[in-house]
N, C-alpha and C. Protein backbone atom coordinates (compact mmCIF):
# COMPACT_ATOMS: atom_id res chain seq x y z
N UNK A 1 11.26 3.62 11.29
CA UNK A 1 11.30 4.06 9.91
C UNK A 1 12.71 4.55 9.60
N UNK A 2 13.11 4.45 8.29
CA UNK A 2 14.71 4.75 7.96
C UNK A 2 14.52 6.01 7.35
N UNK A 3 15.83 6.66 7.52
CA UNK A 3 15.59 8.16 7.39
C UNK A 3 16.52 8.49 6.73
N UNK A 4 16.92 8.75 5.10
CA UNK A 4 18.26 9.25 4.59
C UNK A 4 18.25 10.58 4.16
N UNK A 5 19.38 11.14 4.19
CA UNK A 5 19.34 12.27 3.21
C UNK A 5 19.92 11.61 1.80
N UNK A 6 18.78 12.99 1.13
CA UNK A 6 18.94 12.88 -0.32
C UNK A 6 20.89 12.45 -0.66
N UNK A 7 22.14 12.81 0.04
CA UNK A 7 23.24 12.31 -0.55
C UNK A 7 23.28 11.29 -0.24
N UNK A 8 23.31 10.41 0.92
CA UNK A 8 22.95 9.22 1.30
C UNK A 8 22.35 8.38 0.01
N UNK A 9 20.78 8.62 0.21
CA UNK A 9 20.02 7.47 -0.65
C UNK A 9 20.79 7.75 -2.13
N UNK A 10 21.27 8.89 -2.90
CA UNK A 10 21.91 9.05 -3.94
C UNK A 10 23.19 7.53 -4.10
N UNK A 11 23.70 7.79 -3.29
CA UNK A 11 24.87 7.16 -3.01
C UNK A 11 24.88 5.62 -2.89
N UNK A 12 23.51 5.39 -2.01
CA UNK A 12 23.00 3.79 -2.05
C UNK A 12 22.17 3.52 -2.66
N UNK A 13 21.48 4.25 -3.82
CA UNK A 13 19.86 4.28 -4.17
C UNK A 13 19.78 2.57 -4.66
N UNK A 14 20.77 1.90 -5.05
CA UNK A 14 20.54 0.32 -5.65
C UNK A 14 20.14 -0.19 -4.50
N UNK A 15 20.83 -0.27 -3.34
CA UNK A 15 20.59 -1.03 -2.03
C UNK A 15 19.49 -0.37 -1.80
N UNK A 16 19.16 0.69 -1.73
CA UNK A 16 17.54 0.96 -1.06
C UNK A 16 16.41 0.65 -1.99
N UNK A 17 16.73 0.38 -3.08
CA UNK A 17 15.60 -0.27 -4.20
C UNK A 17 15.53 -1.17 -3.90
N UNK A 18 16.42 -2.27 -3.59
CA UNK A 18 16.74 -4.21 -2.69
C UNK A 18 15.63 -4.11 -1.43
N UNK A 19 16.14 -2.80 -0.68
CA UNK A 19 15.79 -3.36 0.74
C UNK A 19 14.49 -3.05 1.07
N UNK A 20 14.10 -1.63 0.29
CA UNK A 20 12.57 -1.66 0.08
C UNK A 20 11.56 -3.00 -0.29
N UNK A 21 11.90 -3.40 -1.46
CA UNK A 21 11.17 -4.67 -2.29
C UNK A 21 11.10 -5.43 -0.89
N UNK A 22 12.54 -5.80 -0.23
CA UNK A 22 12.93 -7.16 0.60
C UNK A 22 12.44 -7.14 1.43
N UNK A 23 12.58 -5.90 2.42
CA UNK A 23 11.45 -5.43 3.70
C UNK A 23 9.88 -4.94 3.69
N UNK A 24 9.78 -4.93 2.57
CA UNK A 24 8.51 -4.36 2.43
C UNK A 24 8.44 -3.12 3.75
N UNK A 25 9.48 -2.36 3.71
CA UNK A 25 9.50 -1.09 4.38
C UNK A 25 9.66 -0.10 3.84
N UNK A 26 9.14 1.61 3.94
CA UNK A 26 9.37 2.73 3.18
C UNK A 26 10.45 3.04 3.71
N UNK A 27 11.88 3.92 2.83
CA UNK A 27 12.09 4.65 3.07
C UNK A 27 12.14 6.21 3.36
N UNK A 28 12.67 6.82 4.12
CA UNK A 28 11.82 8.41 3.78
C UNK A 28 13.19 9.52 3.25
N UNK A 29 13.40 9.94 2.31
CA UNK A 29 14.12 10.66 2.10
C UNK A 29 13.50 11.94 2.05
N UNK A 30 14.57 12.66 3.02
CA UNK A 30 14.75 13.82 3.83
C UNK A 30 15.31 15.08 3.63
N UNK A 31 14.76 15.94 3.18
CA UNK A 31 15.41 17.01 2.40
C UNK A 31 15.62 18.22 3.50
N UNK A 32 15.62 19.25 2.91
CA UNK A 32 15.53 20.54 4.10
C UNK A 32 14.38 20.71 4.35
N UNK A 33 13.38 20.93 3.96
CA UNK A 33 11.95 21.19 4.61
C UNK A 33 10.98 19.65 3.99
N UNK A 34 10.18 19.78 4.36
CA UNK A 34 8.60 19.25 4.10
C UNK A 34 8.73 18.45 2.68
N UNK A 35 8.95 20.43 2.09
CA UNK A 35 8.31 20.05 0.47
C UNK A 35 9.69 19.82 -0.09
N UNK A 36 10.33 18.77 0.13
CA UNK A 36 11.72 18.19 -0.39
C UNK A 36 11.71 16.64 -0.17
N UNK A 37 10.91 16.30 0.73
CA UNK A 37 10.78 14.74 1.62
C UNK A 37 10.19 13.96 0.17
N UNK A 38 10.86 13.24 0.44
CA UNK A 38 9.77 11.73 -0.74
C UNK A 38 10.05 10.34 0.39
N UNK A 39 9.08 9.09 -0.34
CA UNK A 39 9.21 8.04 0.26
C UNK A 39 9.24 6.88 -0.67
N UNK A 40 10.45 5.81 -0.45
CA UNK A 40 10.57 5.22 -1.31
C UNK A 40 9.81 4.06 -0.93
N UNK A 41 9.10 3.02 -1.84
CA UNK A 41 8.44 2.13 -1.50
C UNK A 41 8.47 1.25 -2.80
N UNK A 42 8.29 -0.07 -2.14
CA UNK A 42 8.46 -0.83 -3.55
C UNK A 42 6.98 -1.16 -4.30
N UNK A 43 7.09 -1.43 -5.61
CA UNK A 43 6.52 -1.57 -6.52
C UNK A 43 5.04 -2.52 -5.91
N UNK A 44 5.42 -3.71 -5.30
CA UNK A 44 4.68 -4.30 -5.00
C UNK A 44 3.61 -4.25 -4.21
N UNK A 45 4.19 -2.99 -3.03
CA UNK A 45 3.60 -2.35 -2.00
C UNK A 45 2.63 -1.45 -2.47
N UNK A 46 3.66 -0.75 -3.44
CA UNK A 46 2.74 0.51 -4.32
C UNK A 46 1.29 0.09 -4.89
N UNK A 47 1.84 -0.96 -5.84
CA UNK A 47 0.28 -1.35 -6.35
C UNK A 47 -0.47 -1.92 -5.05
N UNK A 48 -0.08 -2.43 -3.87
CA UNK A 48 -1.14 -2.82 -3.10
C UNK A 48 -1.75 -1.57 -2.49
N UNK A 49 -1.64 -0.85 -1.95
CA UNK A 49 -1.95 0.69 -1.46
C UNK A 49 -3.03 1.01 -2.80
N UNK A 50 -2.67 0.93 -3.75
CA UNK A 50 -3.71 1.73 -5.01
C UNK A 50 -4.87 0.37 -5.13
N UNK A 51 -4.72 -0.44 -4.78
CA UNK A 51 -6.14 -1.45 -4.71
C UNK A 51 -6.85 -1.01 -4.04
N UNK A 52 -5.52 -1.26 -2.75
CA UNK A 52 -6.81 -1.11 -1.68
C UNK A 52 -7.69 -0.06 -1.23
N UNK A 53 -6.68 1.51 -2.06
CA UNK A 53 -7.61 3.28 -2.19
C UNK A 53 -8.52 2.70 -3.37
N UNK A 54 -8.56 1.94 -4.45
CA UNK A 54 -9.71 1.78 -5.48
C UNK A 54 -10.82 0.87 -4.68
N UNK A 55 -10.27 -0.17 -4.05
CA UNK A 55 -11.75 -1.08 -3.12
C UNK A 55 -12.65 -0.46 -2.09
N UNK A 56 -11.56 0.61 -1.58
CA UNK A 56 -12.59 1.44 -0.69
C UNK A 56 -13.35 2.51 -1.28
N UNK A 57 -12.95 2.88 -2.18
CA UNK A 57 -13.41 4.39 -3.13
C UNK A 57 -14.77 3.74 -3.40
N UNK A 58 -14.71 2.44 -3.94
CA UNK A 58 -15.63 2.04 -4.86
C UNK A 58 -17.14 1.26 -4.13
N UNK A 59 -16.43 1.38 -2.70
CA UNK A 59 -17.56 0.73 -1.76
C UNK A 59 -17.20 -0.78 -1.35
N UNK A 60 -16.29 -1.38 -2.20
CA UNK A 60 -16.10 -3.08 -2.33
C UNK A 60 -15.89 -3.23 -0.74
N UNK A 61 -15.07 -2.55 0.15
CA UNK A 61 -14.22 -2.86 1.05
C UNK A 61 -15.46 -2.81 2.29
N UNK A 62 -16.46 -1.94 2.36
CA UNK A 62 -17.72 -2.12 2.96
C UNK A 62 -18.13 -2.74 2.79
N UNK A 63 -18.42 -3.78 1.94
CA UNK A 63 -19.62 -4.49 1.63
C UNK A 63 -18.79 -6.28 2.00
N UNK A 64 -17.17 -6.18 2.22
CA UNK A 64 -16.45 -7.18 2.64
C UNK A 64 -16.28 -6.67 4.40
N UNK A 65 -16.53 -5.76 4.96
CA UNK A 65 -16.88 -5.79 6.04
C UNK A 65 -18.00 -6.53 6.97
N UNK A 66 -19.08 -5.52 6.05
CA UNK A 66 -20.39 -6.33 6.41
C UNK A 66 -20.56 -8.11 6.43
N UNK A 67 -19.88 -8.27 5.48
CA UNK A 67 -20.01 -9.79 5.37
C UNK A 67 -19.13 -10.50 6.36
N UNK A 68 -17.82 -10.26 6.87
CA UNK A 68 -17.36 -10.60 8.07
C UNK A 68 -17.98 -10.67 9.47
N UNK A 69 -19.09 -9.71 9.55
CA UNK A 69 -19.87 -9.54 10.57
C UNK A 69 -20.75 -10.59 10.73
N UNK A 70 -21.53 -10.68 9.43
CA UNK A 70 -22.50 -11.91 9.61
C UNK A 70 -21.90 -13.34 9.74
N UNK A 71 -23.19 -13.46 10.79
CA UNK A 71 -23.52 -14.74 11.34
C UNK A 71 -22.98 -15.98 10.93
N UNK A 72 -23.53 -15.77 9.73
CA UNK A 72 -23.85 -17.15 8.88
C UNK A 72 -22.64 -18.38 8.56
N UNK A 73 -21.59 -17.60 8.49
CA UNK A 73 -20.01 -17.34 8.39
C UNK A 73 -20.12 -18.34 6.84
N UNK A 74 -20.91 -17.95 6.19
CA UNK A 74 -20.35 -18.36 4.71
C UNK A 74 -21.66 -17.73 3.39
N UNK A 75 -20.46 -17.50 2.63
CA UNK A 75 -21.25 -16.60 1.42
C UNK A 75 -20.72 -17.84 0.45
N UNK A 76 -21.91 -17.92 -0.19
CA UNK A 76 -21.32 -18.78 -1.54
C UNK A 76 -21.06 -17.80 -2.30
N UNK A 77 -20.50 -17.92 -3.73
CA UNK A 77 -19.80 -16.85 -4.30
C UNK A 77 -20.22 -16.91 -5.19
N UNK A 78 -20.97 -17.92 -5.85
CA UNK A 78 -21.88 -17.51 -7.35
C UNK A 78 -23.44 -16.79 -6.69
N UNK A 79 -23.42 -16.44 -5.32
CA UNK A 79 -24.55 -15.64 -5.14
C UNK A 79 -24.02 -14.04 -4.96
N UNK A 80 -22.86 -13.63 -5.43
CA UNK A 80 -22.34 -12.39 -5.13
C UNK A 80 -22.67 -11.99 -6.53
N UNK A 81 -23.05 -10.78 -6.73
CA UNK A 81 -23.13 -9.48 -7.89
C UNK A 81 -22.35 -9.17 -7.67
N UNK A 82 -21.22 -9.44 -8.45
CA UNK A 82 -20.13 -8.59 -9.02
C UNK A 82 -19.95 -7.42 -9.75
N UNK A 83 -20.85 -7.54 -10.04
CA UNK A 83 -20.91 -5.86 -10.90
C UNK A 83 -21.03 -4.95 -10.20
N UNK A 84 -21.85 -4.83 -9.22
CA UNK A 84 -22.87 -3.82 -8.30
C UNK A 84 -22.35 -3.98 -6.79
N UNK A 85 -20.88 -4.40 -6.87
CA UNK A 85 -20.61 -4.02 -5.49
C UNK A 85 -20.10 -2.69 -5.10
């Protein structure tokens, strides 16, 4: 994981907006304590993280478990309730 201080990432913040997106890696900017730290991450990453906390919140991500498990190894998909997952 990359580790800047806040003058650092100040100084490069364009290149670490690039290399975030490009690497799909966080950076962590590093302050004096704890409650100073942030992490930079790109946009794309971001919205994937908030799906995937809404698919599990909502149960979806269980119910795509279960179905990996079974046997059968195929779900047709006009037999899925979409509403009520």
């Amino acid at each position: 994981m990359i580790i800047k201080t806040p003058t650092t990432a100040r100084a490069e913040f364009y290149d670490i907006l690039k290399q975030v997106n490009r690497s799909h890696k966080p950076i962590v900017i590093s302050g004096k304590n704890s409650e100073n730290n942030a992490v930079i991450i790109g946009q794309k990453d971001w919205d994937s993280i908030q799906e995937t906390m809404y698919l599990e919140s909502t149960g979806t991500l269980d119910v795509v478990r279960e179905r990996e498990k079974d046997d059968s190894g195929f779900t047709n998909v006009e037999d899925i309730d979409w509403d009520n997952l």
